[in-house]
Protein backbone atom coordinates (compact mmCIF):
# COMPACT_ATOMS: atom_id res chain seq x y z
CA UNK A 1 -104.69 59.18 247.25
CA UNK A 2 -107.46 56.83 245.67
CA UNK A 3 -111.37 57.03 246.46
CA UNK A 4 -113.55 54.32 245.58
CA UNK A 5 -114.23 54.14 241.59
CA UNK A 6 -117.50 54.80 240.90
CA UNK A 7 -120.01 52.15 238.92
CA UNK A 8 -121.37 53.22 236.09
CA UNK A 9 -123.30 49.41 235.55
CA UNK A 10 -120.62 48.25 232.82
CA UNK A 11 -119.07 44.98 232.53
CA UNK A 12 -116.67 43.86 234.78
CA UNK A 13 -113.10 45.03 233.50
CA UNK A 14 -114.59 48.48 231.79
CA UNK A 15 -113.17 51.33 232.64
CA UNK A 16 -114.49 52.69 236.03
CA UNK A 17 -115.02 56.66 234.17
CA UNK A 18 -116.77 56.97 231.08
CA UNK A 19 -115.81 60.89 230.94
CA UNK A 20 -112.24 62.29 231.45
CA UNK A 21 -112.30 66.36 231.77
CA UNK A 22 -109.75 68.31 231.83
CA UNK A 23 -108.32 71.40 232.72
CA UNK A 24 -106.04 73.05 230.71
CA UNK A 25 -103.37 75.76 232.37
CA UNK A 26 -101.62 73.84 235.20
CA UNK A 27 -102.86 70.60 234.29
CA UNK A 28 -101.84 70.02 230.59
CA UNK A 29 -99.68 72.88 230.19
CA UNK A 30 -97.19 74.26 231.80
CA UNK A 31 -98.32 77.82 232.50
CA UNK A 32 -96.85 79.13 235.68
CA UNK A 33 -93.80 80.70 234.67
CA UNK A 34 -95.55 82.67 232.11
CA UNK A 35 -98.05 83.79 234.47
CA UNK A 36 -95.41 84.56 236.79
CA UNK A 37 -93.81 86.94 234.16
CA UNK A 38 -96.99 89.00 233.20
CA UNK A 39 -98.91 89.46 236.47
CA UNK A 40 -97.53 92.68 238.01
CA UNK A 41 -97.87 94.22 234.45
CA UNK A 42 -101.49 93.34 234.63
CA UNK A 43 -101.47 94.32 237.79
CA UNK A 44 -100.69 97.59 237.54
CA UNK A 45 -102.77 97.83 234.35
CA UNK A 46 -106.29 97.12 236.75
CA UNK A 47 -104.93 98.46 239.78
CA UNK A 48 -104.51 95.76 242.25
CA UNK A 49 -101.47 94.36 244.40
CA UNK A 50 -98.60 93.39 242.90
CA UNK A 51 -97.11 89.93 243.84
CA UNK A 52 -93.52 89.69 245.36
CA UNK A 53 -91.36 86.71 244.60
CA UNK A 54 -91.10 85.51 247.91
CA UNK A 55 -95.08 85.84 248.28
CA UNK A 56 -95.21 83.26 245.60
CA UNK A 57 -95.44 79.84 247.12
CA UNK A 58 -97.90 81.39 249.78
CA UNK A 59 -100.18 82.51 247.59
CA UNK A 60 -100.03 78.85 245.87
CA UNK A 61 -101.62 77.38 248.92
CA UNK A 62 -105.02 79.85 248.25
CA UNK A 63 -107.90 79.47 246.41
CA UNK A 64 -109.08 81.91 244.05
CA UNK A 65 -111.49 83.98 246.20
CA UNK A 66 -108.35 84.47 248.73
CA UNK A 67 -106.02 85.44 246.43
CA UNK A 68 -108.06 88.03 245.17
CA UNK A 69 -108.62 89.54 248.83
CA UNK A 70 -105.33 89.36 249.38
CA UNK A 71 -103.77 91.09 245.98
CA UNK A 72 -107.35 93.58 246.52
CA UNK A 73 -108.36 92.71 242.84
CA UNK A 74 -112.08 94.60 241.99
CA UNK A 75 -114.41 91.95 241.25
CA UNK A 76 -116.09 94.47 239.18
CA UNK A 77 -112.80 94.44 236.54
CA UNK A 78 -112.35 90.66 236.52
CA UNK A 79 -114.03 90.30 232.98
CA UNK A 80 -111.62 92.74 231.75
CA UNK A 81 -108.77 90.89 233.40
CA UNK A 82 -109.75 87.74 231.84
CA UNK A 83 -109.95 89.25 228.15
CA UNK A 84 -106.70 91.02 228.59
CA UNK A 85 -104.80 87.66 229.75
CA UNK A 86 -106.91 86.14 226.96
CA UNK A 87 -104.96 88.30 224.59
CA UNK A 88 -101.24 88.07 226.16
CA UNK A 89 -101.97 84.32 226.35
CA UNK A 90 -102.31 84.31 222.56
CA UNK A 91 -99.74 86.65 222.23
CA UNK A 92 -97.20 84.10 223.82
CA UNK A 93 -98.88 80.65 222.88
CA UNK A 94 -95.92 79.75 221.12
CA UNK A 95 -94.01 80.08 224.32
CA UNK A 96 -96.10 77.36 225.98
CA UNK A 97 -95.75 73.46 226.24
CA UNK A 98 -97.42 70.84 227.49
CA UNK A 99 -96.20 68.87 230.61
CA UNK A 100 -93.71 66.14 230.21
CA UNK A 101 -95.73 63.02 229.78
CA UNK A 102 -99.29 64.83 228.99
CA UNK A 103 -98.70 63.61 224.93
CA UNK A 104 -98.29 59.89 226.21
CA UNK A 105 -101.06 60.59 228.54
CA UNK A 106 -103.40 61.53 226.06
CA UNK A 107 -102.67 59.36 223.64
CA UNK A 108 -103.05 56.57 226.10
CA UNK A 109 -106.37 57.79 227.04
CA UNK A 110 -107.52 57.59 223.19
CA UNK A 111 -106.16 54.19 222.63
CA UNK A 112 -108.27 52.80 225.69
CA UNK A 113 -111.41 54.38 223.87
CA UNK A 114 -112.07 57.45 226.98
CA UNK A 115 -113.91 60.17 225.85
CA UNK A 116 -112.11 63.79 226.75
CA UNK A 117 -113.38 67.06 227.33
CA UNK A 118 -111.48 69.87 228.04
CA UNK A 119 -112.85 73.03 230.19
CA UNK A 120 -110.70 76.20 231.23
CA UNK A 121 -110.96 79.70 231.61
CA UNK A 122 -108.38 79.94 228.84
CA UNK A 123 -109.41 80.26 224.98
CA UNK A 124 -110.65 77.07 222.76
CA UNK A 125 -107.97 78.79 220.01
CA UNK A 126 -105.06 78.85 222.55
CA UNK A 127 -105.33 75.95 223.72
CA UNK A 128 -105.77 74.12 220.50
CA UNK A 129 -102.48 75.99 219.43
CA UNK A 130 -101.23 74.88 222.59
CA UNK A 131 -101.99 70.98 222.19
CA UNK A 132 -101.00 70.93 218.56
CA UNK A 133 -103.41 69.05 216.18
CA UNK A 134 -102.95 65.62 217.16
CA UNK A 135 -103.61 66.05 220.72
CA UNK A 136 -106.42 68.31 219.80
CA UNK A 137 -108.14 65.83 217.84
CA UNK A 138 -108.47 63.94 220.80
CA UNK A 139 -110.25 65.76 222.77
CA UNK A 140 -114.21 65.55 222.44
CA UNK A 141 -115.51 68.91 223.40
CA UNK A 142 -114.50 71.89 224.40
CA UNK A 143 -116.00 74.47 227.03
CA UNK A 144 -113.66 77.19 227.42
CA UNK A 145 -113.49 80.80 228.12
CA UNK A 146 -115.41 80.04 231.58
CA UNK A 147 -115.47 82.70 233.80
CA UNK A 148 -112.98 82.68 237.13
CA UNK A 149 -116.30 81.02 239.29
CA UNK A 150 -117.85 79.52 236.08
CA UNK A 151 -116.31 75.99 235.77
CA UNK A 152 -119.19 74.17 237.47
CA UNK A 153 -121.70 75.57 234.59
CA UNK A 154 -119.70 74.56 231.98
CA UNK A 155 -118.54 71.44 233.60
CA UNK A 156 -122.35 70.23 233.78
CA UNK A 157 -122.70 71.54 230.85
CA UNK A 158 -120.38 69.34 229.14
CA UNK A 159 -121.73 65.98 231.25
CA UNK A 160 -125.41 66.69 230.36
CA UNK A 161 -124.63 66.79 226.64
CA UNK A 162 -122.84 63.43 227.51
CA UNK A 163 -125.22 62.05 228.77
CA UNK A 164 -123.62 60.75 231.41
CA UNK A 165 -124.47 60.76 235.23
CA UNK A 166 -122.24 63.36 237.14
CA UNK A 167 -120.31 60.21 239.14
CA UNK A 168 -119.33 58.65 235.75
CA UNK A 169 -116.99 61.62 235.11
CA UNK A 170 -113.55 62.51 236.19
CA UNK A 171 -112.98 66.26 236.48
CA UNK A 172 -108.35 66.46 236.58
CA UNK A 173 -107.22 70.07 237.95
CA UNK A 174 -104.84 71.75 239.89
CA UNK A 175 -106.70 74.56 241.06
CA UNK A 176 -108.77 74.87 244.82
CA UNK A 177 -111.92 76.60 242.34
CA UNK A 178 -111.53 73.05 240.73
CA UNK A 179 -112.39 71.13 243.28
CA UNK A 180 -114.89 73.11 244.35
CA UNK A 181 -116.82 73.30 240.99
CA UNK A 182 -116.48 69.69 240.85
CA UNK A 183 -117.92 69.12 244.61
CA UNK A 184 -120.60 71.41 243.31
CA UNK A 185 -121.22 69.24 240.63
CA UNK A 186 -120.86 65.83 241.81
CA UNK A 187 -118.12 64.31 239.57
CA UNK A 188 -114.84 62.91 240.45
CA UNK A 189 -112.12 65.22 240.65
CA UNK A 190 -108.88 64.28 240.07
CA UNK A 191 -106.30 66.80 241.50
CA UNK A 192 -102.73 67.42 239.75
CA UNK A 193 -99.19 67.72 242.17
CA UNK A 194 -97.69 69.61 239.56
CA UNK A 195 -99.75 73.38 238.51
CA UNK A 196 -100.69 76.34 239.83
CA UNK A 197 -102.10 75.30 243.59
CA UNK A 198 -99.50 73.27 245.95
CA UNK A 199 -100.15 69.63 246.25
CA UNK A 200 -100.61 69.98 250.15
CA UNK A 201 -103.53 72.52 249.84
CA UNK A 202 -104.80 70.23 247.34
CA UNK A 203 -104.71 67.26 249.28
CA UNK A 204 -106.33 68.44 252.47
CA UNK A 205 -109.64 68.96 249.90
CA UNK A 206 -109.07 65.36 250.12
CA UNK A 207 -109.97 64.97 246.71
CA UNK A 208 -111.15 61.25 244.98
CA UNK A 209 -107.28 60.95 243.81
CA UNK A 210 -103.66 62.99 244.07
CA UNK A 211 -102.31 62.47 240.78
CA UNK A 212 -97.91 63.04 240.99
CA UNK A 213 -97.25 61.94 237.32
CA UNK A 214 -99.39 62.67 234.31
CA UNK A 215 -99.58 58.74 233.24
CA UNK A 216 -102.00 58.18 236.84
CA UNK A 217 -104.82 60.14 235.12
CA UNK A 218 -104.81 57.04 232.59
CA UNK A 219 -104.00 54.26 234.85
CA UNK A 220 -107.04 55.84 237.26
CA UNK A 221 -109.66 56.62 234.07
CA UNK A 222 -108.86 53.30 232.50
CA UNK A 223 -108.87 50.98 235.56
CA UNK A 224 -108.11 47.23 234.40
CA UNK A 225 -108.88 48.51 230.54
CA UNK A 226 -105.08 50.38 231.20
CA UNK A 227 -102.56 49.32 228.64
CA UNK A 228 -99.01 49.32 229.64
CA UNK A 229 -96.40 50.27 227.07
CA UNK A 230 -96.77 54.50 228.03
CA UNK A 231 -92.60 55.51 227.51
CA UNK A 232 -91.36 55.60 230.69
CA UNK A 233 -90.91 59.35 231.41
CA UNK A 234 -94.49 59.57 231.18
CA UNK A 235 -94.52 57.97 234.63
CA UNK A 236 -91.74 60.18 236.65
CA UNK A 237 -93.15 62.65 238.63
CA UNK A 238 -93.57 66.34 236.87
């Protein structure tokens, strides 16, 4: 699914985003599984629901404010929930890796001269540990540690110090709150078939593109500056 690119008054041929965002667990790396593993222990750490295996895929189809009605998490704890999955993130960062084709991805990104941005709710030291230097390098700036409901602050945040009008930036994640805090702030938002939210509740946001292999994000962000030559895997479908 394609929108119409936005203008942002450059020569013909330019790329149609001058800002590529990104989100980081579901969208870069591969997260899931590991989340999958630690939950219930959180869970009955803080005292909410814990999540059966065959309430799984269901609860992929939610946003954030309905899962946490549904597992009964207290709004009042999620600070502390954050901080502790903070610390088991770091705790297993070595476990972690990146999404077939996100290394081409990003590397394509840098050779066609897009500035990237990175903004999560996860830590700027996990996921630099995550990316590994070189992809780290590439990225811009990073707003991270944003709060469950915070991404639109830091998102607009991270366009006004780029000076950049909101429709000149593409905002790539895989969650319903990431849509949303892009809607709120008037980017693009890109959304990813292959992380944490199902690609049908995803789509029905209709959002400005459905991205099913990483290598779209650069063929969208670049436009007719794309250069071929990404290895092929980077295009198949995550």
């Amino acid at each position: 699914m394609s929108g119409s690119a936005p203008d942002p008054g450059s020569a013909p041929g330019a790329p149609p985003y001058r800002l590529v965002i990104l989100d980081f667990d579901g969208t870069l790396a591969d997260t899931f599984p590991w989340f999958c593993a630690v939950i219930n222990d959180v869970a009955d750490r803080y005292g909410f629901r814990r999540v059966a295996a065959h309430e799984t895929e269901a609860l992929r189809g939610l946003g954030a404010q309905a899962i946490i009605a549904q597992l009964g998490v207290p709004r009042w704890k999620l600070p502390a929930i954050a901080r502790h999955m903070h610390g088991l993130a770091a705790r297993d960062i070595a476990q972690v890796r990146l999404f077939p084709g996100i290394d081409a991805t990003l590397a394509a990104l840098e050779a066609g001269g897009m500035p990237l941005a990175v903004v999560s709710s996860n830590t700027e030291a996990n996921i630099r540990r995550a990316l590994g230097p070189r992809n780290a390098a590439r990225i811009g700036a990073f707003a991270c540690g944003a709060s469950l409901f915070g991404k639109a602050r830091r998102l607009r945040a991270v366009i006004r110090r780029a000076g950049l009008a909101p429709d000149a930036v593409l905002s790539v994640g895989d969650e319903i709150r990431d849509a949303e805090a892009a809607t709120e702030v008037g980017c693009g938002f890109g959304a990813v078939a292959w992380g944490y939210t199902r690609a049908d509740a995803l789509a029905a946001l209709e959002p400005a593109h459905l991205f099913t292999a990483p290598a779209e994000i650069a063929e969208v962000a670049l436009g007719a500056a794309w250069r071929p030559g990404a290895p092929p895997w980077a295009r198949e479908p995550v």
